[in-house]
C-alpha atoms as a PDB file:
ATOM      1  CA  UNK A   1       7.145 -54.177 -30.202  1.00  0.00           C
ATOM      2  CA  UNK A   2       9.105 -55.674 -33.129  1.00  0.00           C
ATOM      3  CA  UNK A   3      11.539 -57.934 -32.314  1.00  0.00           C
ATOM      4  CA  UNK A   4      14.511 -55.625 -33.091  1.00  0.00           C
ATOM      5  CA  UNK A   5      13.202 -53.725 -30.230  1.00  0.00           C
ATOM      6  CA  UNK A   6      12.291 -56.134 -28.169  1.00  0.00           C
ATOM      7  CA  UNK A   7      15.869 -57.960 -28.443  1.00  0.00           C
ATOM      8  CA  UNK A   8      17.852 -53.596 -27.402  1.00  0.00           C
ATOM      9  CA  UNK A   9      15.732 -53.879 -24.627  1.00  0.00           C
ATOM     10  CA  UNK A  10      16.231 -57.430 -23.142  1.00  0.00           C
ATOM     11  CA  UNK A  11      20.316 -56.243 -23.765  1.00  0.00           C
ATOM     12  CA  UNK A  12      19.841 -53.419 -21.637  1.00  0.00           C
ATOM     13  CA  UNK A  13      17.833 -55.523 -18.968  1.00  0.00           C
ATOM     14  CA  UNK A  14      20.681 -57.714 -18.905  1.00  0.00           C
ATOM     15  CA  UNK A  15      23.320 -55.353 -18.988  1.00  0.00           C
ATOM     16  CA  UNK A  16      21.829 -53.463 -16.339  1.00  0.00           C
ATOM     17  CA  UNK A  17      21.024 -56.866 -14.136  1.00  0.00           C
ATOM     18  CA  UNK A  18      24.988 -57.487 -14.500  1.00  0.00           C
ATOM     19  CA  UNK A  19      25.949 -54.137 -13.417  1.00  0.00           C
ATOM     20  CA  UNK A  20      23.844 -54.113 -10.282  1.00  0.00           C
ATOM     21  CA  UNK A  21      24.867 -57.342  -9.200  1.00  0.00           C
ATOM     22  CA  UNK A  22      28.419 -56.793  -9.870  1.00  0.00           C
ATOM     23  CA  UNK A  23      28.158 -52.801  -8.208  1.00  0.00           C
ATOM     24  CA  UNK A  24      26.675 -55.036  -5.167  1.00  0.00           C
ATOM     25  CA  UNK A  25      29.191 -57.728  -5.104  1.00  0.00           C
ATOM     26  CA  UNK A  26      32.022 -55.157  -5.045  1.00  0.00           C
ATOM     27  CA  UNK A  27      29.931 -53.102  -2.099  1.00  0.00           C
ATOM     28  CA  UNK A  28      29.305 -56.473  -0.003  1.00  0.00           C
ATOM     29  CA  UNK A  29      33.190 -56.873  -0.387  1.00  0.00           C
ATOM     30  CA  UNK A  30      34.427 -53.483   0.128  1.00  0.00           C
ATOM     31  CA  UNK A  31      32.121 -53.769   3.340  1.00  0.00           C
ATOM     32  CA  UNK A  32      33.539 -57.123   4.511  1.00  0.00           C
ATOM     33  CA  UNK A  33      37.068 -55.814   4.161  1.00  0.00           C
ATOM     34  CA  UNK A  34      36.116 -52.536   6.310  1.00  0.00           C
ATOM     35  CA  UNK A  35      34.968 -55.046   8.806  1.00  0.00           C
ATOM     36  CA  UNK A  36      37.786 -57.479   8.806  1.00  0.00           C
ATOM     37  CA  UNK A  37      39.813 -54.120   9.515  1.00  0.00           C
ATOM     38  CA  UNK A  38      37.461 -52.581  12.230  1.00  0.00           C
ATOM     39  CA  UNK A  39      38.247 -56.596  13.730  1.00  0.00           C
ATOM     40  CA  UNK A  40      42.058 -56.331  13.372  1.00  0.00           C
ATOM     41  CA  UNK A  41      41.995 -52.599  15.408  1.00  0.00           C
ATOM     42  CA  UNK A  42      39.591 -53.837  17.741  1.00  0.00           C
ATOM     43  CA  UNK A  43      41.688 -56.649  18.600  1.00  0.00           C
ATOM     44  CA  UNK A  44      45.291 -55.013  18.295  1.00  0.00           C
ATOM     45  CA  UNK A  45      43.240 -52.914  21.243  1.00  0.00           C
ATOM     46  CA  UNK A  46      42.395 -55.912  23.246  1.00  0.00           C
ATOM     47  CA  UNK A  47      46.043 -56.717  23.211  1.00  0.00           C
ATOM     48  CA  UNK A  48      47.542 -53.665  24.389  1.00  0.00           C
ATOM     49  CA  UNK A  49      45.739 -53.243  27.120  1.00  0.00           C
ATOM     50  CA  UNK A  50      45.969 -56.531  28.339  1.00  0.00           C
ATOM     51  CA  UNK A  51      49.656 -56.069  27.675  1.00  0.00           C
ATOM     52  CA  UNK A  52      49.800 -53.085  29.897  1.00  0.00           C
ATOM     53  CA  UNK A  53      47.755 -54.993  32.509  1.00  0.00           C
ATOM     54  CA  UNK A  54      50.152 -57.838  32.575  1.00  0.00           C
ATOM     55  CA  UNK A  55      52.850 -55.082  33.324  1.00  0.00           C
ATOM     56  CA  UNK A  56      50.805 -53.026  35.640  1.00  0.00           C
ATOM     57  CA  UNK A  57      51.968 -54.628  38.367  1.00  0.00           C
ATOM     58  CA  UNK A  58      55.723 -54.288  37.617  1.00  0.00           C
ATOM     59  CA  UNK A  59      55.273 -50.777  36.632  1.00  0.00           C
ATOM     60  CA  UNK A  60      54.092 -49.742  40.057  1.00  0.00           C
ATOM     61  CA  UNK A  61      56.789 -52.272  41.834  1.00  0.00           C
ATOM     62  CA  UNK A  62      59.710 -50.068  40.223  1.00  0.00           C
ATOM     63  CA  UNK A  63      58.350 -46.574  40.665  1.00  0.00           C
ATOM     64  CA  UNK A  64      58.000 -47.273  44.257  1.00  0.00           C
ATOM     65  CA  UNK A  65      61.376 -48.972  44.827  1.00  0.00           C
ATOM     66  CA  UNK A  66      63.019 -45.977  42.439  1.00  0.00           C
ATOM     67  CA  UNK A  67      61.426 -43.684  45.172  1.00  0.00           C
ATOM     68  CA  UNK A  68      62.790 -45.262  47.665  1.00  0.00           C
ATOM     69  CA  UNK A  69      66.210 -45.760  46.429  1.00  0.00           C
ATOM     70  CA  UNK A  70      66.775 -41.794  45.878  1.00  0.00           C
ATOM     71  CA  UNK A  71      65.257 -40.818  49.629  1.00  0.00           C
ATOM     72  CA  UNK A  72      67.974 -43.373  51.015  1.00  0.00           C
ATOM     73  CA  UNK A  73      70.658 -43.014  48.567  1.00  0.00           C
ATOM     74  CA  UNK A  74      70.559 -39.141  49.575  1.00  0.00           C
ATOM     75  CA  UNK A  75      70.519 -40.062  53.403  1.00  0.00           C
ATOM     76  CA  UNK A  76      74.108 -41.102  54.900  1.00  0.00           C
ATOM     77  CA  UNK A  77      75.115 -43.255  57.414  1.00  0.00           C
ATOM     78  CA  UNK A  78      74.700 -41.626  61.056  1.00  0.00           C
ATOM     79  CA  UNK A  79      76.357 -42.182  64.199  1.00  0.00           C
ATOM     80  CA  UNK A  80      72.846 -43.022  65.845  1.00  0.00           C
ATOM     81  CA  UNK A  81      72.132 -45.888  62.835  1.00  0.00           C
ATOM     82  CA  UNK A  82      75.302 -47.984  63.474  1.00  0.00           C
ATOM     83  CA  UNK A  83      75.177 -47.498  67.412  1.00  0.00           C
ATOM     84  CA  UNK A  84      71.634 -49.598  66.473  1.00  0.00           C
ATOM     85  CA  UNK A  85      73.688 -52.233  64.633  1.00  0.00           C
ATOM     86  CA  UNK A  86      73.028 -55.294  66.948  1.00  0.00           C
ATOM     87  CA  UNK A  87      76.980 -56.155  67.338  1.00  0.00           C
ATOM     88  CA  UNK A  88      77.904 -53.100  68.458  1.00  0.00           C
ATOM     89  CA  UNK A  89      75.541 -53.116  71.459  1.00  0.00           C
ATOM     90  CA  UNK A  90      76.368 -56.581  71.987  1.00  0.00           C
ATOM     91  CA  UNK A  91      80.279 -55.842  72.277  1.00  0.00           C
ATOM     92  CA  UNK A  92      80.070 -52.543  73.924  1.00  0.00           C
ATOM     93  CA  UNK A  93      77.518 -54.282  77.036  1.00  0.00           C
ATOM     94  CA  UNK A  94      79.691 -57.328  77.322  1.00  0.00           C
ATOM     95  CA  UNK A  95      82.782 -55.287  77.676  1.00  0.00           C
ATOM     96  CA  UNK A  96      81.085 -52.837  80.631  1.00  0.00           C
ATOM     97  CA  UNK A  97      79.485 -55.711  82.366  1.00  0.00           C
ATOM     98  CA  UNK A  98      83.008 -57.406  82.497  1.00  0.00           C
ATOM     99  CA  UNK A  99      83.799 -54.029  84.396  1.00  0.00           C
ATOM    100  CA  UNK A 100      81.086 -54.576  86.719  1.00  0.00           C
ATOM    101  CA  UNK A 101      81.961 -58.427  87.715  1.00  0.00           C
ATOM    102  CA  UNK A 102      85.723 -57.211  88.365  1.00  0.00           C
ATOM    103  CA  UNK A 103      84.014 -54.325  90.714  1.00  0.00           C
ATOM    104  CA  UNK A 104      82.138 -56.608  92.253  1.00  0.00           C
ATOM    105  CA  UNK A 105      84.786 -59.253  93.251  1.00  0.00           C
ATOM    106  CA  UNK A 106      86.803 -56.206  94.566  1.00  0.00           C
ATOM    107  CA  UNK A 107      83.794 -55.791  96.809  1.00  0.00           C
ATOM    108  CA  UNK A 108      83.168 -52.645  94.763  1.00  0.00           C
ATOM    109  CA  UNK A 109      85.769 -50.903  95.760  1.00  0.00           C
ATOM    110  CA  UNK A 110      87.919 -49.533  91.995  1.00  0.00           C
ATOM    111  CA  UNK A 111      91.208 -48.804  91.951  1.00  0.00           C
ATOM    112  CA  UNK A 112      92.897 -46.551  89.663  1.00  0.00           C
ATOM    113  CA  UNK A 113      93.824 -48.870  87.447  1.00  0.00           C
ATOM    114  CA  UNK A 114      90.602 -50.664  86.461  1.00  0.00           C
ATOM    115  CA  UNK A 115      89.206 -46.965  86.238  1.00  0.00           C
ATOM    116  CA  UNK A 116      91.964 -46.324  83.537  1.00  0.00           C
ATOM    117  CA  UNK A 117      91.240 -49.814  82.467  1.00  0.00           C
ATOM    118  CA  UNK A 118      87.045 -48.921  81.533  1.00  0.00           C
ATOM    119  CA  UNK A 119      88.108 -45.798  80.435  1.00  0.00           C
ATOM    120  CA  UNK A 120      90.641 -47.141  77.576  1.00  0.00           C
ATOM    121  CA  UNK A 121      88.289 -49.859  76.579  1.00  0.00           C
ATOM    122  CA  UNK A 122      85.632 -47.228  76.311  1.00  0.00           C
ATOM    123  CA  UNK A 123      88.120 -45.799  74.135  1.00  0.00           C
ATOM    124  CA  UNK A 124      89.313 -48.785  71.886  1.00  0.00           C
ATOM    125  CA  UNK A 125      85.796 -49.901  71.552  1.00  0.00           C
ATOM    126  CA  UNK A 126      84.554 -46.529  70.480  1.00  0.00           C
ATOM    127  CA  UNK A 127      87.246 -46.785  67.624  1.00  0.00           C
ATOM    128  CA  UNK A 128      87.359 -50.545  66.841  1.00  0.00           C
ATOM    129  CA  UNK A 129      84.350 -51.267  67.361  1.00  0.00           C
ATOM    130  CA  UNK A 130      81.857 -48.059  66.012  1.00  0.00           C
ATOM    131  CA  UNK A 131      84.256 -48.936  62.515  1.00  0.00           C
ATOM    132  CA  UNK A 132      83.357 -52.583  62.391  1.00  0.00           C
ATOM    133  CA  UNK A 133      79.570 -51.945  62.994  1.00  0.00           C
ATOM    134  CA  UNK A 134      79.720 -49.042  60.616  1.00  0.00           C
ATOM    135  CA  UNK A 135      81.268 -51.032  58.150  1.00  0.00           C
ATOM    136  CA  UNK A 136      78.776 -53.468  58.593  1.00  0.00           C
ATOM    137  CA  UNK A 137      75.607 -51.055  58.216  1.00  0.00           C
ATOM    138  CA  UNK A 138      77.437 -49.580  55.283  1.00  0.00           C
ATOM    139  CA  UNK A 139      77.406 -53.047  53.619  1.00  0.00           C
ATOM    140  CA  UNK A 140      73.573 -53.452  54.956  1.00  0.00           C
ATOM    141  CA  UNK A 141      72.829 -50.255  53.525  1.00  0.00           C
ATOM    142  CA  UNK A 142      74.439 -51.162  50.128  1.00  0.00           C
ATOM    143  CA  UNK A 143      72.871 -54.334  49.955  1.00  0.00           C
ATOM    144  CA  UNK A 144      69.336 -52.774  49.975  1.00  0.00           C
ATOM    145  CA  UNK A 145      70.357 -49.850  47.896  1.00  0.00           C
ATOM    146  CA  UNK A 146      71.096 -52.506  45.115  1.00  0.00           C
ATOM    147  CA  UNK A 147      68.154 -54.379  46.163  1.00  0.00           C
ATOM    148  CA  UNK A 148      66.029 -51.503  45.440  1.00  0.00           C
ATOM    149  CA  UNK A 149      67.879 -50.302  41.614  1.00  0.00           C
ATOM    150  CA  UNK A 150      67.268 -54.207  40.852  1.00  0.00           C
ATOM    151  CA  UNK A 151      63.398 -53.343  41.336  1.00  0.00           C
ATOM    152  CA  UNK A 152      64.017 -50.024  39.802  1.00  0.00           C
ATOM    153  CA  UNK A 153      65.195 -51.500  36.814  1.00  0.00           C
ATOM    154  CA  UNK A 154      62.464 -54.038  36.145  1.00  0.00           C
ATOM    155  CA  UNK A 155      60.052 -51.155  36.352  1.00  0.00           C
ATOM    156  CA  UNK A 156      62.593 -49.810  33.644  1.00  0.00           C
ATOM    157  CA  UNK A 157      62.637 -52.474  31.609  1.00  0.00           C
ATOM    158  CA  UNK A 158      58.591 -52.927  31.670  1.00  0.00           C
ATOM    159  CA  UNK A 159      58.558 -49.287  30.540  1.00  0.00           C
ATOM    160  CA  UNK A 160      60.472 -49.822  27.729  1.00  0.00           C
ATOM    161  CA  UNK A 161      58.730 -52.767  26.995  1.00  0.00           C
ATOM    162  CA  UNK A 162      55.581 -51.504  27.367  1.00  0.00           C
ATOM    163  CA  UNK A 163      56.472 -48.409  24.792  1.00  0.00           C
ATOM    164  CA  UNK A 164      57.991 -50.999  22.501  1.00  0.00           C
ATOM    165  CA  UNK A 165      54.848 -52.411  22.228  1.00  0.00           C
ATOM    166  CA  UNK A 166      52.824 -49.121  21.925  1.00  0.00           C
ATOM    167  CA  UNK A 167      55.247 -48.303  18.714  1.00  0.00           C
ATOM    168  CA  UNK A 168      54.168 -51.715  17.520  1.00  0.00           C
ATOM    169  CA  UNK A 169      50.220 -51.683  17.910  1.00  0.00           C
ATOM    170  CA  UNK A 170      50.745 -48.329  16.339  1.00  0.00           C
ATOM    171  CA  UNK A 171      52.372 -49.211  13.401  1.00  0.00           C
ATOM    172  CA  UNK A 172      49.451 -52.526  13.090  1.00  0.00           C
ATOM    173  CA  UNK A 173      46.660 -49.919  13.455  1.00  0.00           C
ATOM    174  CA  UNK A 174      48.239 -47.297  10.619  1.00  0.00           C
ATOM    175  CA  UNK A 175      48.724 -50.544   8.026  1.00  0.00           C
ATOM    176  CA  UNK A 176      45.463 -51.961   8.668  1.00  0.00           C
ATOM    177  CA  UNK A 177      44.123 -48.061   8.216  1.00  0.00           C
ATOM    178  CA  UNK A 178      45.594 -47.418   5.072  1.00  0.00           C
ATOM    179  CA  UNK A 179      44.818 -50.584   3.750  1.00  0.00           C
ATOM    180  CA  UNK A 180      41.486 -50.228   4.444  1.00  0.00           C
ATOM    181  CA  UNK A 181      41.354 -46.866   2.868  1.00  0.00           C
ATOM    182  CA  UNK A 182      42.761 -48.095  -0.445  1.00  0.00           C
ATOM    183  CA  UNK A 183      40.418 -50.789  -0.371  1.00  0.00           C
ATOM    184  CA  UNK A 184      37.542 -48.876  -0.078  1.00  0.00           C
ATOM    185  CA  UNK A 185      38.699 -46.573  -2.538  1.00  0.00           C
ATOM    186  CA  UNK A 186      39.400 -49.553  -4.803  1.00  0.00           C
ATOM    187  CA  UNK A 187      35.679 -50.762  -4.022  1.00  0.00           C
ATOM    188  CA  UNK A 188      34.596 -46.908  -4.987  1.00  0.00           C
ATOM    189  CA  UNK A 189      36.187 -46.864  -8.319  1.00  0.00           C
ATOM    190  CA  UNK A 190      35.306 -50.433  -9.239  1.00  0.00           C
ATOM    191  CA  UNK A 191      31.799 -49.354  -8.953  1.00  0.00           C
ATOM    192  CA  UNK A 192      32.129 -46.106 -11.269  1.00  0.00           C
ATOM    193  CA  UNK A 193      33.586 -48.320 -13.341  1.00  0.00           C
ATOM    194  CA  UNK A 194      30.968 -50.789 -13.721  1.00  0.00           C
ATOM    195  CA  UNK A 195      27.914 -48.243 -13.792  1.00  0.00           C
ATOM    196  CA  UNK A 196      30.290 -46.251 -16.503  1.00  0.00           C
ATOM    197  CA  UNK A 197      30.810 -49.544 -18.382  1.00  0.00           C
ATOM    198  CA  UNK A 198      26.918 -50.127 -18.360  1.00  0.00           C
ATOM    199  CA  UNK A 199      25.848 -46.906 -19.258  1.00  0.00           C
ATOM    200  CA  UNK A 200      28.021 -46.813 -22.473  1.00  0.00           C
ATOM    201  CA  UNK A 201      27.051 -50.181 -23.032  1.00  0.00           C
ATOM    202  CA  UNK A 202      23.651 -49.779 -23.118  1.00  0.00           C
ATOM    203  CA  UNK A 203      24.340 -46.578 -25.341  1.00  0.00           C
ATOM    204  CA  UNK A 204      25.687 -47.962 -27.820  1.00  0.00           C
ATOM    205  CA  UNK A 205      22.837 -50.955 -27.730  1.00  0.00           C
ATOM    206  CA  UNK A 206      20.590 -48.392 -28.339  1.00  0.00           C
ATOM    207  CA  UNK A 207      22.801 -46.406 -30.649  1.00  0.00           C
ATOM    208  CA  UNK A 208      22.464 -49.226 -32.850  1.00  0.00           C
ATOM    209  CA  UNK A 209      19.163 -49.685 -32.587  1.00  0.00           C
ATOM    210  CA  UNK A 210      18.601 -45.684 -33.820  1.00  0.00           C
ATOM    211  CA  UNK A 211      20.892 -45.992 -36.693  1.00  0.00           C
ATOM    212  CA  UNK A 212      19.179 -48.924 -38.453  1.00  0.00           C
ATOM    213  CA  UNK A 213      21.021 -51.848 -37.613  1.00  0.00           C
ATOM    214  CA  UNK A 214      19.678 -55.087 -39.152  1.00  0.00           C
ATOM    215  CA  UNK A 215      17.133 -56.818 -36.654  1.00  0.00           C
ATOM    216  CA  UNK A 216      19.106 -59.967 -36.789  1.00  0.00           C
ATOM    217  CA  UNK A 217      22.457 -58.338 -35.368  1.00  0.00           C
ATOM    218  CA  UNK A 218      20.570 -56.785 -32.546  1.00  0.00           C
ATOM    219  CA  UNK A 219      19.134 -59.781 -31.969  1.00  0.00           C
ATOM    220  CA  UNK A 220      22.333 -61.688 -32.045  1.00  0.00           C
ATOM    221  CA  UNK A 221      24.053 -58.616 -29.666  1.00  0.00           C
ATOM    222  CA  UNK A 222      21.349 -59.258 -27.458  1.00  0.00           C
ATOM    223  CA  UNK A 223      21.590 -63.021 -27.350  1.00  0.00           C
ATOM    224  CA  UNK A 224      25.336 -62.944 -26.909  1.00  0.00           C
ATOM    225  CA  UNK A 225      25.134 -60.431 -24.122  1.00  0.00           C
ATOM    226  CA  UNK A 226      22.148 -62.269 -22.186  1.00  0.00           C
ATOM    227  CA  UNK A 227      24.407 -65.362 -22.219  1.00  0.00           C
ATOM    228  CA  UNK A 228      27.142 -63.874 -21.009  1.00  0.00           C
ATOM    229  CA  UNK A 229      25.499 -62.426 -18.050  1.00  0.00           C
ATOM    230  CA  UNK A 230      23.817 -66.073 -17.554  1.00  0.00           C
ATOM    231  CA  UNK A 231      27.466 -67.676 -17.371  1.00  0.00           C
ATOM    232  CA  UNK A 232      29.967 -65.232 -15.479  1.00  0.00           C
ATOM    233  CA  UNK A 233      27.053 -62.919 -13.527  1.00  0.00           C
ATOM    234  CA  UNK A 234      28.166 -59.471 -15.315  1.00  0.00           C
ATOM    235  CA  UNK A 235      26.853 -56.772 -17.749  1.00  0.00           C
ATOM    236  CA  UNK A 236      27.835 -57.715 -21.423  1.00  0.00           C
ATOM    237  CA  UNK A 237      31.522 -56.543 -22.951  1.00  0.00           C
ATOM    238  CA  UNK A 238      30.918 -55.421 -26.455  1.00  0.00           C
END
């Protein structure tokens, strides 16, 4: 092999040795970028559902209370609910047993007028006193109503929370996608690249090489190309 020969070949060793290591530098990258991604979406996953576990509970708090609040908001007030109110029955029993005693000092005989008497105060307190104890259920009932739309609304407000962070995992997952995609479409064409580079590289190497040129500028192309690939770890750039 004459050293003309011998000097196009060692070129194309070398250009070739540059080409593969660079085609497996830009793989080993491209790959470590797809996994850095397949990290990110793994953990943007982890997130979210620990997010909706940490509102779980809150979620189930305010669908039960909102269920409650429209069965009782759609029930009224009844005659047999503030007759329960424990006033009411107080007021009403201390009133009739004041009847009694005054029946029994008279030896139990009743006259007329403590008849009419217990049957006004029946009266009065059926007026007087049923609105007082309603108004006081009505408050009670209120109370609990609001109670229960305070729950309501923190199962609400864990909803929207909850969505809110669904929009945002989703919008983390399609960046980290795309990105991925254009990197591995940049690691793709960085490798057609190189091989394309190489094999007109070592075309025109040989090109030379066909069409007579002098032994000692092959020799020199294939000196400065070998030390190129020695110093930066790529093909050599005519």
């Amino acid at each position: 092999m004459s050293a003309a020969t011998a000097a196009v070949v060692g070129a194309g060793a070398a250009t070739l040795g540059g080409a593969l290591i660079n085609s497996k530098a830009v793989g080993k990258a491209g790959d470590q970028q797809a996994q850095g991604t397949a990290d990110a979406l793994a953990e943007n996953r982890r997130q979210y559902d620990q997010n909706r576990a940490d509102y779980a509970p809150y979620l189930a708090t305010g669908t039960k209370a909102l269920g409650t609040f429209a069965s009782e908001n759609d029930t009224p007030l009844d005659r047999s609910q503030v007759q329960l109110d424990p006033g009411y029955q107080f007021g009403l029993d201390q009133g009739q047993q004041a009847i009694n005693r005054q029946t029994a000092a008279a030896g139990g005989r009743i006259s007329g007028a403590a008849l009419k008497a217990a049957a006004q105060y029946g009266t009065d307190y059926a007026t007087s006193g049923y609105n007082t104890a309603y108004n006081r259920a009505n408050q009670a009932r209120s109370d609990r109503l609001n109670r229960l739309a305070a729950l309501a609304q923190i199962g609400q407000t864990s909803t929207q929370n909850v969505s809110a962070l669904g929009e945002q995992n989703t919008a983390s997952n399609n960046a980290l996608t795309r990105a991925a995609a254009n990197n591995a479409g940049a690691a793709t064409l960085a490798q057609g690249n190189i091989w394309g580079n190489t094999g007109n590289q070592i075309a025109a190497l040989y090109g030379r090489s066909a069409g007579g040129t002098g032994g000692q500028g092959i020799t020199e192309g294939a000196t400065n190309q070998t030390a190129n690939f020695n110093e930066y770890g790529y093909g050599y750039s005519p």
